[in-house]
N, C-alpha and C. Protein backbone atom coordinates (compact mmCIF):
# COMPACT_ATOMS: atom_id res chain seq x y z
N UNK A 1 -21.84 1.88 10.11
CA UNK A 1 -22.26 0.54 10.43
C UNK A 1 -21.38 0.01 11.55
N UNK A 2 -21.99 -0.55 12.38
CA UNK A 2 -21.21 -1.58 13.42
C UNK A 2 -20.78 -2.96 13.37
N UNK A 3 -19.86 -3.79 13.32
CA UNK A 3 -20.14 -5.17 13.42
C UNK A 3 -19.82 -5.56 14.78
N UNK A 4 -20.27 -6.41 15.24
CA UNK A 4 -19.99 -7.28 16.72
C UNK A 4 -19.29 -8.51 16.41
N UNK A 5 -18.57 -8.42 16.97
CA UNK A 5 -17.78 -9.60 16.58
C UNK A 5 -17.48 -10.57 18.79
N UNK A 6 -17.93 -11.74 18.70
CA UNK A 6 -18.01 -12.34 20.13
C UNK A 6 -16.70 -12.77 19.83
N UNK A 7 -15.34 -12.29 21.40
CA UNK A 7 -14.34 -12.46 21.38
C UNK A 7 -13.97 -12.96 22.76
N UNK A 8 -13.75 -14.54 22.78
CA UNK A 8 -13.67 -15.20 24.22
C UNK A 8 -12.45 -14.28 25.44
N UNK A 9 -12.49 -14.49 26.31
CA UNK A 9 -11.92 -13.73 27.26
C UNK A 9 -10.20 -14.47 27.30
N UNK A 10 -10.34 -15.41 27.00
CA UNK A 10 -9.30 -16.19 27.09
C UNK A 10 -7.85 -15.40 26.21
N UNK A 11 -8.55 -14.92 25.22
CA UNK A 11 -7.88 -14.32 24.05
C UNK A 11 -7.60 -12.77 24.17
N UNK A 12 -8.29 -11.83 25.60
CA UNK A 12 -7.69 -10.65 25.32
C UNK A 12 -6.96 -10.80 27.13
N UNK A 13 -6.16 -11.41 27.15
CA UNK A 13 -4.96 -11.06 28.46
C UNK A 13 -4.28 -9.87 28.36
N UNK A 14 -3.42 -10.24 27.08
CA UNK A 14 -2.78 -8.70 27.10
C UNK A 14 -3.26 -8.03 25.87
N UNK A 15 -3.99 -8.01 25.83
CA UNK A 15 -4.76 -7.09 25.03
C UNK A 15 -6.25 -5.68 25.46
N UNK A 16 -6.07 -4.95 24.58
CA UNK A 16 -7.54 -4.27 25.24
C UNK A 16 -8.59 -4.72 24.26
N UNK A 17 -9.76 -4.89 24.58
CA UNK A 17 -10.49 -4.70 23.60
C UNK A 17 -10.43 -3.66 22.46
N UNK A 18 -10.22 -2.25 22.54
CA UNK A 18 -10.01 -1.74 21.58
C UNK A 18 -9.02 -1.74 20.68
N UNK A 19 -7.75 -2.85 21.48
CA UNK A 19 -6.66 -2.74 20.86
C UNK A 19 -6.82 -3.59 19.51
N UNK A 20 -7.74 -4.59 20.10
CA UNK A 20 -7.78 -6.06 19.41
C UNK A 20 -8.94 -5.03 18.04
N UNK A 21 -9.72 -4.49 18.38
CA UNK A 21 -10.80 -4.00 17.20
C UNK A 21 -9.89 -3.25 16.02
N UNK A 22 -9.08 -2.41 16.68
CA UNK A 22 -8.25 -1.64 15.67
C UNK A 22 -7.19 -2.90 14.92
N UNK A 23 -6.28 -3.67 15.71
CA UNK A 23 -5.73 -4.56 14.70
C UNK A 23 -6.42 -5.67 13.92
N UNK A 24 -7.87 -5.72 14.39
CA UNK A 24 -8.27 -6.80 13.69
C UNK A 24 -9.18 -5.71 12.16
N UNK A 25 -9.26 -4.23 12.36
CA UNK A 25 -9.80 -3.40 11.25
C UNK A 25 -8.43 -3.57 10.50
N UNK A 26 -7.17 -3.57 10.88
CA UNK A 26 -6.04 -3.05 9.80
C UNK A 26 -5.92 -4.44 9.26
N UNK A 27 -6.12 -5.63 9.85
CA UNK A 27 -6.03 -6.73 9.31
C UNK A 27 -6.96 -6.72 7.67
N UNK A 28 -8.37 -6.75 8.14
CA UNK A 28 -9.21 -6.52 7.19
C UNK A 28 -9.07 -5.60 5.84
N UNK A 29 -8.52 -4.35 6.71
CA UNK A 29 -7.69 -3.35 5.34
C UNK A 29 -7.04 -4.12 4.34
N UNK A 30 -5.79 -4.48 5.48
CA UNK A 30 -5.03 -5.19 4.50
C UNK A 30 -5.45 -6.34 3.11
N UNK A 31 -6.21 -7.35 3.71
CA UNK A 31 -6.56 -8.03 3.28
C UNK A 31 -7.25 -7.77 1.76
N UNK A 32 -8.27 -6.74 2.12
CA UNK A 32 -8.71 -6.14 0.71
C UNK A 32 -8.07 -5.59 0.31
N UNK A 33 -7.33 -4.94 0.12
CA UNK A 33 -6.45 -3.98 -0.36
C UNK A 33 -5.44 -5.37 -1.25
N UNK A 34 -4.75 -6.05 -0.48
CA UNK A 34 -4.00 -7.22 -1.29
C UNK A 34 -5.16 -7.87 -2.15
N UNK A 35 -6.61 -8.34 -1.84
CA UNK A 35 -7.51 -8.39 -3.09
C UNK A 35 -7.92 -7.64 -4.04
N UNK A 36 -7.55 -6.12 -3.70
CA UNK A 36 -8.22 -4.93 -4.98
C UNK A 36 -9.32 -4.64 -4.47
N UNK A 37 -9.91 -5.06 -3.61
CA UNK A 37 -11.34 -4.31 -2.74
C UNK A 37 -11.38 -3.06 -2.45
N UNK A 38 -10.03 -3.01 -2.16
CA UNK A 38 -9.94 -1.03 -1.20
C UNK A 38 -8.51 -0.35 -2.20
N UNK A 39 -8.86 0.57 -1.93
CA UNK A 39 -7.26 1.24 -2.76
C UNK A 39 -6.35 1.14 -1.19
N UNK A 40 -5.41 2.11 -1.41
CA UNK A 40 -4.46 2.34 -0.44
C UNK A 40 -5.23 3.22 0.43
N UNK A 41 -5.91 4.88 -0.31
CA UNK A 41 -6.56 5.52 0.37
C UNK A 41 -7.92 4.69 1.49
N UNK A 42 -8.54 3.73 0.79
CA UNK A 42 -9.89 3.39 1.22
C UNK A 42 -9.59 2.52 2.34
N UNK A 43 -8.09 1.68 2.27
CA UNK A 43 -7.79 1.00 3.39
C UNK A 43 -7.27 1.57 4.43
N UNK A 44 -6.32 2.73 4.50
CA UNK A 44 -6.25 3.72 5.38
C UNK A 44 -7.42 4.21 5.89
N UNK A 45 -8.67 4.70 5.52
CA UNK A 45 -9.87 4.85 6.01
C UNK A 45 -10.49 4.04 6.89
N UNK A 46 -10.54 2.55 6.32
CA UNK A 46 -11.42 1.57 6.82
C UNK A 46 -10.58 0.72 8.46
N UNK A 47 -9.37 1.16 8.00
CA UNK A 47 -8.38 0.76 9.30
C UNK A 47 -8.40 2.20 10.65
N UNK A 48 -8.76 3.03 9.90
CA UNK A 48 -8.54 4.28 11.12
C UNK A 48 -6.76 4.81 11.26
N UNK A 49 -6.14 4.51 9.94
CA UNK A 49 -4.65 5.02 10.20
C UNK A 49 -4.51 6.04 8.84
N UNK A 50 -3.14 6.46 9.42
CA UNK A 50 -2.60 7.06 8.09
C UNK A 50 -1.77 6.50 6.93
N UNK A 51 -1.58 7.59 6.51
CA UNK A 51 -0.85 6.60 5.36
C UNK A 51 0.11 5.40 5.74
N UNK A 52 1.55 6.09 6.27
CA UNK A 52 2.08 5.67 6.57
C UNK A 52 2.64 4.49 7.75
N UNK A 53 1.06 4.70 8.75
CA UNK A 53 1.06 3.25 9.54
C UNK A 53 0.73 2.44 8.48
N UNK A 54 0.06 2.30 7.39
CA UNK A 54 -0.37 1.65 6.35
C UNK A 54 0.79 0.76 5.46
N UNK A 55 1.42 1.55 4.89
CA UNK A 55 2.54 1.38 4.20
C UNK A 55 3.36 0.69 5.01
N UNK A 56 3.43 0.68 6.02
CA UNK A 56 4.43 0.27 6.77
C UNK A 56 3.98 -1.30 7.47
N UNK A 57 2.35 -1.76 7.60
CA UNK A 57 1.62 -2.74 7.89
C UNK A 57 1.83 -3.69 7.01
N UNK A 58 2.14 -2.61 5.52
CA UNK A 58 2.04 -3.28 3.86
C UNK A 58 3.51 -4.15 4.08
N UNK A 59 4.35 -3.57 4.57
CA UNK A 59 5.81 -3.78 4.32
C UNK A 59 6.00 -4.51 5.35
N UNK A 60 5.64 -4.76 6.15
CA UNK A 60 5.22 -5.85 7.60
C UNK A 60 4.95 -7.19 6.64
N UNK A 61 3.72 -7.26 6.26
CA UNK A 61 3.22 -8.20 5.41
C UNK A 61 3.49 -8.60 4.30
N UNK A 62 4.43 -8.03 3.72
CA UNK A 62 4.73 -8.12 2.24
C UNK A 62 3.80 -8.33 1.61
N UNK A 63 3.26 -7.30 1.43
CA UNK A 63 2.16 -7.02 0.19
C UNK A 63 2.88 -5.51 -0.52
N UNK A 64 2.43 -5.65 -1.74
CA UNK A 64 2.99 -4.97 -2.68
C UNK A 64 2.17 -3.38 -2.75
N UNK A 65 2.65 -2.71 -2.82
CA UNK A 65 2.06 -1.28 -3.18
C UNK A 65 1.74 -0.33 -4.14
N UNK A 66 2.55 -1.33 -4.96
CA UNK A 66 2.42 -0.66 -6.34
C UNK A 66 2.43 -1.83 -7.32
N UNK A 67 1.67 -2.06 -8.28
CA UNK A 67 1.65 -3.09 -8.66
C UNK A 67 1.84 -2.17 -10.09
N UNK A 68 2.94 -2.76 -10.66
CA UNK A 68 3.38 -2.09 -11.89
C UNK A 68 3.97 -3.15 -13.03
N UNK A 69 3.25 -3.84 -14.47
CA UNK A 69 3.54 -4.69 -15.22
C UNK A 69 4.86 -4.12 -15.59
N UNK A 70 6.10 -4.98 -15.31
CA UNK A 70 7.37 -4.66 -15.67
C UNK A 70 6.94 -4.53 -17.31
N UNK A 71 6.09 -5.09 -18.53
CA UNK A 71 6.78 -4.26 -19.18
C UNK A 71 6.56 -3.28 -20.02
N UNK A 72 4.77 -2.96 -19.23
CA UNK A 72 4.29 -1.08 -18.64
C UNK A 72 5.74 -0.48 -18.43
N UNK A 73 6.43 -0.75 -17.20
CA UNK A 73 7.55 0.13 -16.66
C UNK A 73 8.68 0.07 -17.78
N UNK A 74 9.21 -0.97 -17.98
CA UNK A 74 9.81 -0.78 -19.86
C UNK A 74 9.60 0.43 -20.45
N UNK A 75 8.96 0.48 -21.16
CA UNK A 75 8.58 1.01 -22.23
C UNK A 75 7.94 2.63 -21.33
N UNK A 76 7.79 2.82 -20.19
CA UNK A 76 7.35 4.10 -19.81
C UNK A 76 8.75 4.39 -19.40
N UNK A 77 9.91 4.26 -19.29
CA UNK A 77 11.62 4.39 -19.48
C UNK A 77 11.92 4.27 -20.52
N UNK A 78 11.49 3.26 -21.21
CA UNK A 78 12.35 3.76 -22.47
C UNK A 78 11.89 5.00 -23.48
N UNK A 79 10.45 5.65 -22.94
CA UNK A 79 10.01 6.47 -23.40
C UNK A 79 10.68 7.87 -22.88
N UNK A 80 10.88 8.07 -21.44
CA UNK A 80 11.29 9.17 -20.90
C UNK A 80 12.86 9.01 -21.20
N UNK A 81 13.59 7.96 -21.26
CA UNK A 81 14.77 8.29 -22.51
C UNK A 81 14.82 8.89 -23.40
N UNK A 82 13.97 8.42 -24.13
CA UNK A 82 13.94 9.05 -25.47
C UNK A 82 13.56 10.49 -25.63
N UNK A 83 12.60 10.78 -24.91
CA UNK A 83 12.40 12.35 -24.23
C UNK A 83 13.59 13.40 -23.81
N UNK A 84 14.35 12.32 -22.96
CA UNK A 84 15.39 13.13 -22.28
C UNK A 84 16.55 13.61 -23.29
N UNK A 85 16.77 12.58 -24.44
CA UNK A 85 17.80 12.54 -25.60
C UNK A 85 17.10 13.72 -26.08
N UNK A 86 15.94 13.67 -26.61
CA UNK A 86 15.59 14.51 -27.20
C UNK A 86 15.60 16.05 -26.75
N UNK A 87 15.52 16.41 -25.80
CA UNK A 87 15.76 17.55 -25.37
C UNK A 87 17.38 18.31 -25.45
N UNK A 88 18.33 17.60 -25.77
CA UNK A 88 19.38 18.13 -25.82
C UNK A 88 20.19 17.87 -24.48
N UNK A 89 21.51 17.87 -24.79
CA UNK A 89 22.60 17.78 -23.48
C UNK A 89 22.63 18.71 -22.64
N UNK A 90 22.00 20.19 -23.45
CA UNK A 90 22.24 21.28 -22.33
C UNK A 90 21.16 21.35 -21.09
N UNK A 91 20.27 20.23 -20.94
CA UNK A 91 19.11 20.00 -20.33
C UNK A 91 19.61 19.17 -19.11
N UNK A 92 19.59 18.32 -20.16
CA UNK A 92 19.68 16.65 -18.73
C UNK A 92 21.29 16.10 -19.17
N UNK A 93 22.20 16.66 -19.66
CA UNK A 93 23.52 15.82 -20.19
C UNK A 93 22.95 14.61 -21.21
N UNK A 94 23.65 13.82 -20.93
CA UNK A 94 23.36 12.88 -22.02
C UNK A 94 22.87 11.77 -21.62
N UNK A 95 21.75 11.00 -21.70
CA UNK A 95 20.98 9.96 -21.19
C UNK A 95 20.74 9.30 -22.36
N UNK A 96 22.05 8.75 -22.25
CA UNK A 96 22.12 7.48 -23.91
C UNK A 96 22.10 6.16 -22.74
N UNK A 97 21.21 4.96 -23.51
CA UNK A 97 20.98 4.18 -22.39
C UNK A 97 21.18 2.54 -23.52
């Protein structure tokens, strides 16, 4: 699909037109992606970059990349503790926490 978007002349001096299409696609990425519209993969797609121009647009903007309920992350540590104890010292030493 194409969109056209009318962009006054005034507004690309130092710009190229294609420059302005590609930052105004990573804009859009972004945007959904901070709504849950796109994953990480689908916004890398829809922007034309890789991961890591991505991640790095993310970290520009402060938008989050991982969205993880601290206390999901709790309890998925205090689980791999308890794992690690359990395996014995001759494994991992001692991971008393």
């Amino acid at each position: 699909m194409e969109v056209v978007v009318q962009v006054p002349d005034q507004y690309l001096l130092d710009i190229s037109a294609g420059e302005l299409a590609s930052k105004l696609k990573l804009s859009a990425a972004l945007l959904m992606f901070r709504a849950g519209k796109f994953s990480a993969g689908a916004a890398c797609e829809f922007a034309g970059v890789d991961r890591y121009t991505f991640l790095e647009a993310c970290r520009q903007h402060r938008i989050d990349v991982v969205d993880y309920d601290p206390d999901e992350l709790e309890a998925d540590f205090a689980g791999l503790i308890q794992r690690a104890n359990s395996c014995g010292p001759e494994i991992f030493g001692s991971v008393i926490v």
